[in-house]
N, C-alpha and C. Protein backbone atom coordinates (compact mmCIF):
# COMPACT_ATOMS: atom_id res chain seq x y z
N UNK A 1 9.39 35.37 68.53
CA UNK A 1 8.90 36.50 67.77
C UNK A 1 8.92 37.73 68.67
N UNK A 2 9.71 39.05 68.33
CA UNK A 2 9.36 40.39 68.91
C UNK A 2 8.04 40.64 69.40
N UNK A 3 7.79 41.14 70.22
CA UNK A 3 6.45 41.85 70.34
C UNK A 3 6.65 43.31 69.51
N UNK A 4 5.27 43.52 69.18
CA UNK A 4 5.23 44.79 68.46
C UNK A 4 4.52 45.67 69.16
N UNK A 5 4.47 47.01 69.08
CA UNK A 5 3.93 48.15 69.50
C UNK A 5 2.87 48.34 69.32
N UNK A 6 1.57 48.59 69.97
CA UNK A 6 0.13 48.92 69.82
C UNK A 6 0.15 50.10 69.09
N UNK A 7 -0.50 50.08 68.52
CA UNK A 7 -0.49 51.95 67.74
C UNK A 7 -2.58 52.06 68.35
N UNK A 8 -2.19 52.90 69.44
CA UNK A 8 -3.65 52.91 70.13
C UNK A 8 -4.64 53.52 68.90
N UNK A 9 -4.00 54.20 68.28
CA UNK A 9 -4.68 54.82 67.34
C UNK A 9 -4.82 54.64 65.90
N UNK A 10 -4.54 53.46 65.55
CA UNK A 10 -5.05 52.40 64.41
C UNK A 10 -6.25 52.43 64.27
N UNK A 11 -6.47 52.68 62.50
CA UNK A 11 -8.00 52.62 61.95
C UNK A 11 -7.48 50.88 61.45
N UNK A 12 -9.23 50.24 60.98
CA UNK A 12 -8.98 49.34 60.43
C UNK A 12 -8.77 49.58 59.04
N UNK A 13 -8.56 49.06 58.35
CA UNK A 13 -8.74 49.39 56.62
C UNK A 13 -9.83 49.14 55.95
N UNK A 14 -9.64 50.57 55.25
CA UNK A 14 -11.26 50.55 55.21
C UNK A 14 -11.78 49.76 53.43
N UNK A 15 -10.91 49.13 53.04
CA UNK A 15 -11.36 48.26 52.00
C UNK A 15 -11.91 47.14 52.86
N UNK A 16 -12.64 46.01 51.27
CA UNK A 16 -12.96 44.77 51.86
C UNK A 16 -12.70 44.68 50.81
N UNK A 17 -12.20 42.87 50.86
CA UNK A 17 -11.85 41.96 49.56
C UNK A 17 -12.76 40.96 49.37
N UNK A 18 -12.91 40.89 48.82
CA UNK A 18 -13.96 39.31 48.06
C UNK A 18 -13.05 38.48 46.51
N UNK A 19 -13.17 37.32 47.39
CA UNK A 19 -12.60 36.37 46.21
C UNK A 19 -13.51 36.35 45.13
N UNK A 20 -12.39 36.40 43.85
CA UNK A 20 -13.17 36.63 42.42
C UNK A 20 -13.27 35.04 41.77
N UNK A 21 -14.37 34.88 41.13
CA UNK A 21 -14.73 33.26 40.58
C UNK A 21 -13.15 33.01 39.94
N UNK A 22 -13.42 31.42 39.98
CA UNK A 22 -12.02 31.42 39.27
C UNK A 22 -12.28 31.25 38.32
N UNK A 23 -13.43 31.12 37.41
CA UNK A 23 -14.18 31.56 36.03
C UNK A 23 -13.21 32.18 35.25
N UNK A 24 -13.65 33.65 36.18
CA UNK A 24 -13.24 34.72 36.22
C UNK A 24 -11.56 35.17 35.66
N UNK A 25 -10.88 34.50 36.77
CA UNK A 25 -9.51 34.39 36.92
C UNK A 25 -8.40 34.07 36.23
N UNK A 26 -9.27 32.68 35.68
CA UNK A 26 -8.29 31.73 35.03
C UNK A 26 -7.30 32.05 34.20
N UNK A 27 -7.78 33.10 33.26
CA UNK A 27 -7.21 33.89 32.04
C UNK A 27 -5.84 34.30 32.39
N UNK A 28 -6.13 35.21 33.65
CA UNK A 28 -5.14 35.94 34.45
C UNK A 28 -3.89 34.53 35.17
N UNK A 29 -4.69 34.03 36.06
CA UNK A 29 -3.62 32.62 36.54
C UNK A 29 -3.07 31.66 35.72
N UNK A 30 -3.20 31.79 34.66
CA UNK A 30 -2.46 30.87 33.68
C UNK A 30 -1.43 31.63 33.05
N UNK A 31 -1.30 32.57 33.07
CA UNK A 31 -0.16 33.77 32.71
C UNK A 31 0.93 34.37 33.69
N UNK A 32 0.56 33.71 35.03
CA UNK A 32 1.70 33.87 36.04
C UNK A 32 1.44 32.30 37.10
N UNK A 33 2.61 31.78 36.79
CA UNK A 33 2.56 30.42 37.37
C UNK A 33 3.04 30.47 38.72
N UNK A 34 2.57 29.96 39.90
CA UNK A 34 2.73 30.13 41.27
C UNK A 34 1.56 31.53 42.12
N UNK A 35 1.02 31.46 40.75
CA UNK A 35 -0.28 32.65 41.91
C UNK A 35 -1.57 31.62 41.51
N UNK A 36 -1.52 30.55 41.99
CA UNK A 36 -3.07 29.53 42.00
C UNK A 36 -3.77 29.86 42.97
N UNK A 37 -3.48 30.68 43.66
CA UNK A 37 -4.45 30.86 44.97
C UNK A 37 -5.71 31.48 44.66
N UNK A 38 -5.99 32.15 43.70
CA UNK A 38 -6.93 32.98 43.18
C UNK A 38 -6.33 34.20 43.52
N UNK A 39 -7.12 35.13 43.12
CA UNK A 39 -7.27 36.90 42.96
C UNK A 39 -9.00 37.10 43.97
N UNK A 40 -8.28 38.62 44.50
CA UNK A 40 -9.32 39.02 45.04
C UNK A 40 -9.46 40.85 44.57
N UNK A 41 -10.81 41.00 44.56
CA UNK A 41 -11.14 42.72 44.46
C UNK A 41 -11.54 43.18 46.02
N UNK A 42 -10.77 44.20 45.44
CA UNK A 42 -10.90 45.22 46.47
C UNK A 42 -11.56 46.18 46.94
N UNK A 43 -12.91 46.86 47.38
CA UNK A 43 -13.98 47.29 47.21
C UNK A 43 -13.82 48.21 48.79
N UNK A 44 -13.61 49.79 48.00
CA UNK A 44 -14.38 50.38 46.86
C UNK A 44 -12.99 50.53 45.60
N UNK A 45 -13.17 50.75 44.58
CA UNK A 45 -12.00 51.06 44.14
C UNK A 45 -11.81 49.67 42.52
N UNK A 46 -12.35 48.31 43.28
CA UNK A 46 -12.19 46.98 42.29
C UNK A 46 -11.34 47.28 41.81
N UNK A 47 -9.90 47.39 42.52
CA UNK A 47 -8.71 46.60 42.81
C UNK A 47 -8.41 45.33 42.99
N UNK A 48 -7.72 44.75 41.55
CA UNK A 48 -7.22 43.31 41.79
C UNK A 48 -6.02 43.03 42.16
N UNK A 49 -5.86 41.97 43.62
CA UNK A 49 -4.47 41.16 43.66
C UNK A 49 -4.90 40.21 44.42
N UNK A 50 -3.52 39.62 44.76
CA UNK A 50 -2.99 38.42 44.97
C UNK A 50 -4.31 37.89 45.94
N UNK A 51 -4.48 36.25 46.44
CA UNK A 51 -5.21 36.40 47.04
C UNK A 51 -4.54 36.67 48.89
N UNK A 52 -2.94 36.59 49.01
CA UNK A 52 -2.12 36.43 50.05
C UNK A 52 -2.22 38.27 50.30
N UNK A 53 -2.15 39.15 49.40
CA UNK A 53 -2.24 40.58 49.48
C UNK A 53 -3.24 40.81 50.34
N UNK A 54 -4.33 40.46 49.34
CA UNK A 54 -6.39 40.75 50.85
C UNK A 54 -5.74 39.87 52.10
N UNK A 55 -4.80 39.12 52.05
CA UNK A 55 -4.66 37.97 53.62
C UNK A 55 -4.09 39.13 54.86
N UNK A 56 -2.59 39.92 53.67
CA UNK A 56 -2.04 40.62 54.73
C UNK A 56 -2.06 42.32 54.42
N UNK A 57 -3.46 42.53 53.77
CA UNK A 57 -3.72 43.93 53.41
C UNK A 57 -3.74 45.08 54.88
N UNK A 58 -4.27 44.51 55.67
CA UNK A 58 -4.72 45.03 57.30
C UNK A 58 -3.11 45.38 57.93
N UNK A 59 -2.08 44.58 57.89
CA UNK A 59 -1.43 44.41 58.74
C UNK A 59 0.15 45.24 57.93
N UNK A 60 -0.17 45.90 56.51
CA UNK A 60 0.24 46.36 55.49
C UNK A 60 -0.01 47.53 55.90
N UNK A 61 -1.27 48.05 56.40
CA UNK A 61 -2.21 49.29 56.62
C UNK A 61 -2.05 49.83 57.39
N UNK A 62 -1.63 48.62 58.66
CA UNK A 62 -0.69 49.26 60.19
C UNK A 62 0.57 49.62 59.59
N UNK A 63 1.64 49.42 59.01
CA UNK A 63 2.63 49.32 59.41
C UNK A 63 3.27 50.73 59.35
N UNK A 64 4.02 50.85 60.30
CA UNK A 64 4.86 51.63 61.59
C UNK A 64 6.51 51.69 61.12
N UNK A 65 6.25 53.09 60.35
CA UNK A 65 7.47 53.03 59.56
C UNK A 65 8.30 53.46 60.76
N UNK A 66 10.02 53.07 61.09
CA UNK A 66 10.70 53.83 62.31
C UNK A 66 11.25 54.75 61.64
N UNK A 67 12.01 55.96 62.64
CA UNK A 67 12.79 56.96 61.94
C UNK A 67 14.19 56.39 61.46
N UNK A 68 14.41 55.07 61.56
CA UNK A 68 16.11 54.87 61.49
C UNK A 68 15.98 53.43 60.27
N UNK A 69 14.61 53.79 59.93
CA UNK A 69 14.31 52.86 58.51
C UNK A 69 15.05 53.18 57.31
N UNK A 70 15.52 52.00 56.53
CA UNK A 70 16.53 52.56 55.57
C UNK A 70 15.17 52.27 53.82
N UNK A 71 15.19 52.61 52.93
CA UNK A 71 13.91 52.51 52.06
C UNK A 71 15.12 52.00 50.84
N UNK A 72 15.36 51.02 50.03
CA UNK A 72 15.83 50.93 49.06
C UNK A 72 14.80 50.62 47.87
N UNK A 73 14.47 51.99 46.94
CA UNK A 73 13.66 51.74 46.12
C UNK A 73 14.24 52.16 44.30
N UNK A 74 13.92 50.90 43.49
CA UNK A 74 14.41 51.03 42.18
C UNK A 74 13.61 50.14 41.30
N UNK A 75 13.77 51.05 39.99
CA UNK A 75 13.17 50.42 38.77
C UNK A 75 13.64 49.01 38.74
N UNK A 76 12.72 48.17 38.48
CA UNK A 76 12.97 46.65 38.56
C UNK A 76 13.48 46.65 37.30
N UNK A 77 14.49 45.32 37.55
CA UNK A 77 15.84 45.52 36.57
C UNK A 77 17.24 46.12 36.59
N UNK A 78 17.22 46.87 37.84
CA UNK A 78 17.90 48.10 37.83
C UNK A 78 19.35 47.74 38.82
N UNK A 79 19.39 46.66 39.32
CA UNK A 79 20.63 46.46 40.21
C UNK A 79 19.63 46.32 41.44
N UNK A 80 18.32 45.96 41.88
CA UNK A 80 18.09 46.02 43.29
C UNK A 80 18.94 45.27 44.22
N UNK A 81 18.37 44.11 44.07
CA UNK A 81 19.81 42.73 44.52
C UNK A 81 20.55 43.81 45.39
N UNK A 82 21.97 44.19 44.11
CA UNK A 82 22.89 44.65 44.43
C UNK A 82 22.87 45.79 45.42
N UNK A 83 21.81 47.12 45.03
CA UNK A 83 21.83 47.67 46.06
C UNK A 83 21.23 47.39 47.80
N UNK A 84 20.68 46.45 47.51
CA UNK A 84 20.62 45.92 48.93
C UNK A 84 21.91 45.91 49.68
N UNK A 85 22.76 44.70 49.01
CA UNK A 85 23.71 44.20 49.30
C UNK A 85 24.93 45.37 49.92
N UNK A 86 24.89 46.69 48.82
CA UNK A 86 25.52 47.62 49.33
C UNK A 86 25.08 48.22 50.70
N UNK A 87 24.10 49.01 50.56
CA UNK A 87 23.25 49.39 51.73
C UNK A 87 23.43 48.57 53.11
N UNK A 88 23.15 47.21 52.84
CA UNK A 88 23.42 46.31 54.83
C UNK A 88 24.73 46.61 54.56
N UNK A 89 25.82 46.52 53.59
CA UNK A 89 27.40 46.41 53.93
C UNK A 89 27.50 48.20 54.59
N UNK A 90 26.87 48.61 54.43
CA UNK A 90 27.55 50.45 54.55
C UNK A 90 26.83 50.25 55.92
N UNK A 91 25.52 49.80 56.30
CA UNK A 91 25.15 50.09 57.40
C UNK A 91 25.67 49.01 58.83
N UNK A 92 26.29 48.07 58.13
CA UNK A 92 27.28 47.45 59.03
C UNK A 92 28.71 47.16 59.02
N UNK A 93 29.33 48.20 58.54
CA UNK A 93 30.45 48.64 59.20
C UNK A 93 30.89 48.11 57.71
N UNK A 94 30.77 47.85 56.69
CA UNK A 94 31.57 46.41 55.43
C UNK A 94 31.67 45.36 55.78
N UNK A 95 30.80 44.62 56.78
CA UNK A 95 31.37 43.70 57.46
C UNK A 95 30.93 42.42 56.09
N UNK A 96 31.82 42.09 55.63
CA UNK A 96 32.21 41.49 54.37
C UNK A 96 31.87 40.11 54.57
N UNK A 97 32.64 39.41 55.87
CA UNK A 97 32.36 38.01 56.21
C UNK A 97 31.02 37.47 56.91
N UNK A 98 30.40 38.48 57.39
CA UNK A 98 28.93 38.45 57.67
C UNK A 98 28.04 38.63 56.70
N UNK A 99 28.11 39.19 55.69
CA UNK A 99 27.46 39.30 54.48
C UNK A 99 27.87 37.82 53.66
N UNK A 100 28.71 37.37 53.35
CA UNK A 100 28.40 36.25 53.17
C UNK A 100 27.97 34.78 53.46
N UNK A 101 27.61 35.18 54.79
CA UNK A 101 27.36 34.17 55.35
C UNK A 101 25.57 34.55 55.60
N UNK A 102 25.02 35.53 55.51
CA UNK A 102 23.59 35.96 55.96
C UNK A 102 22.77 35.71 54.01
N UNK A 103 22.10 35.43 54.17
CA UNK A 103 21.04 35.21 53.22
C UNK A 103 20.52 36.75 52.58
N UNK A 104 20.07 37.25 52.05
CA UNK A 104 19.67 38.57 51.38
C UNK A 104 18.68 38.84 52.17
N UNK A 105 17.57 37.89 52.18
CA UNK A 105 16.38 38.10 52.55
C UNK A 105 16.22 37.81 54.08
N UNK A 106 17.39 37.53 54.79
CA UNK A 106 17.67 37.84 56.39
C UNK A 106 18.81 39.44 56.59
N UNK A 107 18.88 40.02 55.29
CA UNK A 107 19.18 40.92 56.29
C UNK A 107 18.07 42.42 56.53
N UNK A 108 18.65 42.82 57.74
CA UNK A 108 18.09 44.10 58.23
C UNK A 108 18.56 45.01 58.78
């Protein structure tokens, strides 16, 4: 694993989450299959998500955008996939036979 950069000057985040009953929940987790983990709120604000979101909300809060970051953002539905796929090919040269051989979600 890389080491990452201290940002000396990191706040913590200033929410807190608390897991919601699964009473509560159920309604919601039976309408999207693979989120059994429960839901958590987010306080101040009682903001609901995932319960893996409150896991990596902090480390979401750091993150350390670089200047040579590329952002591919689109209406879901919209060709994302694909524009990924364009984007690593333009930013590595077209390299065509490396793109098929790398996974989507390994490239960077």
């Amino acid at each position: 694993m890389a080491s990452q950069e201290v940002n000396e000057d990191a706040q913590s985040l200033p929410i807190k989450f608390d897991l919601i009953p699964e009473s509560l929940t159920s309604p919601i987790i039976d309408l999207f299959p693979g989120q059994d983990e429960g839901m958590v709120r987010g306080e101040p604000g009682g903001f609901v998500f995932t319960r893996e979101y409150g896991r990596r909300a902090d480390e979401i809060y750091q993150f350390q955008p670089r200047e040579d970051d590329v952002w591919v953002c689109t209406f879901s539905k919209s060709g994302t996939t694909w524009t990924q796929e364009l984007v690593w090919l333009i930013a590595n040269g077209c390299d065509t036979e490396t793109a098929k051989k790398t996974p989507l979600h390994l490239y960077t």
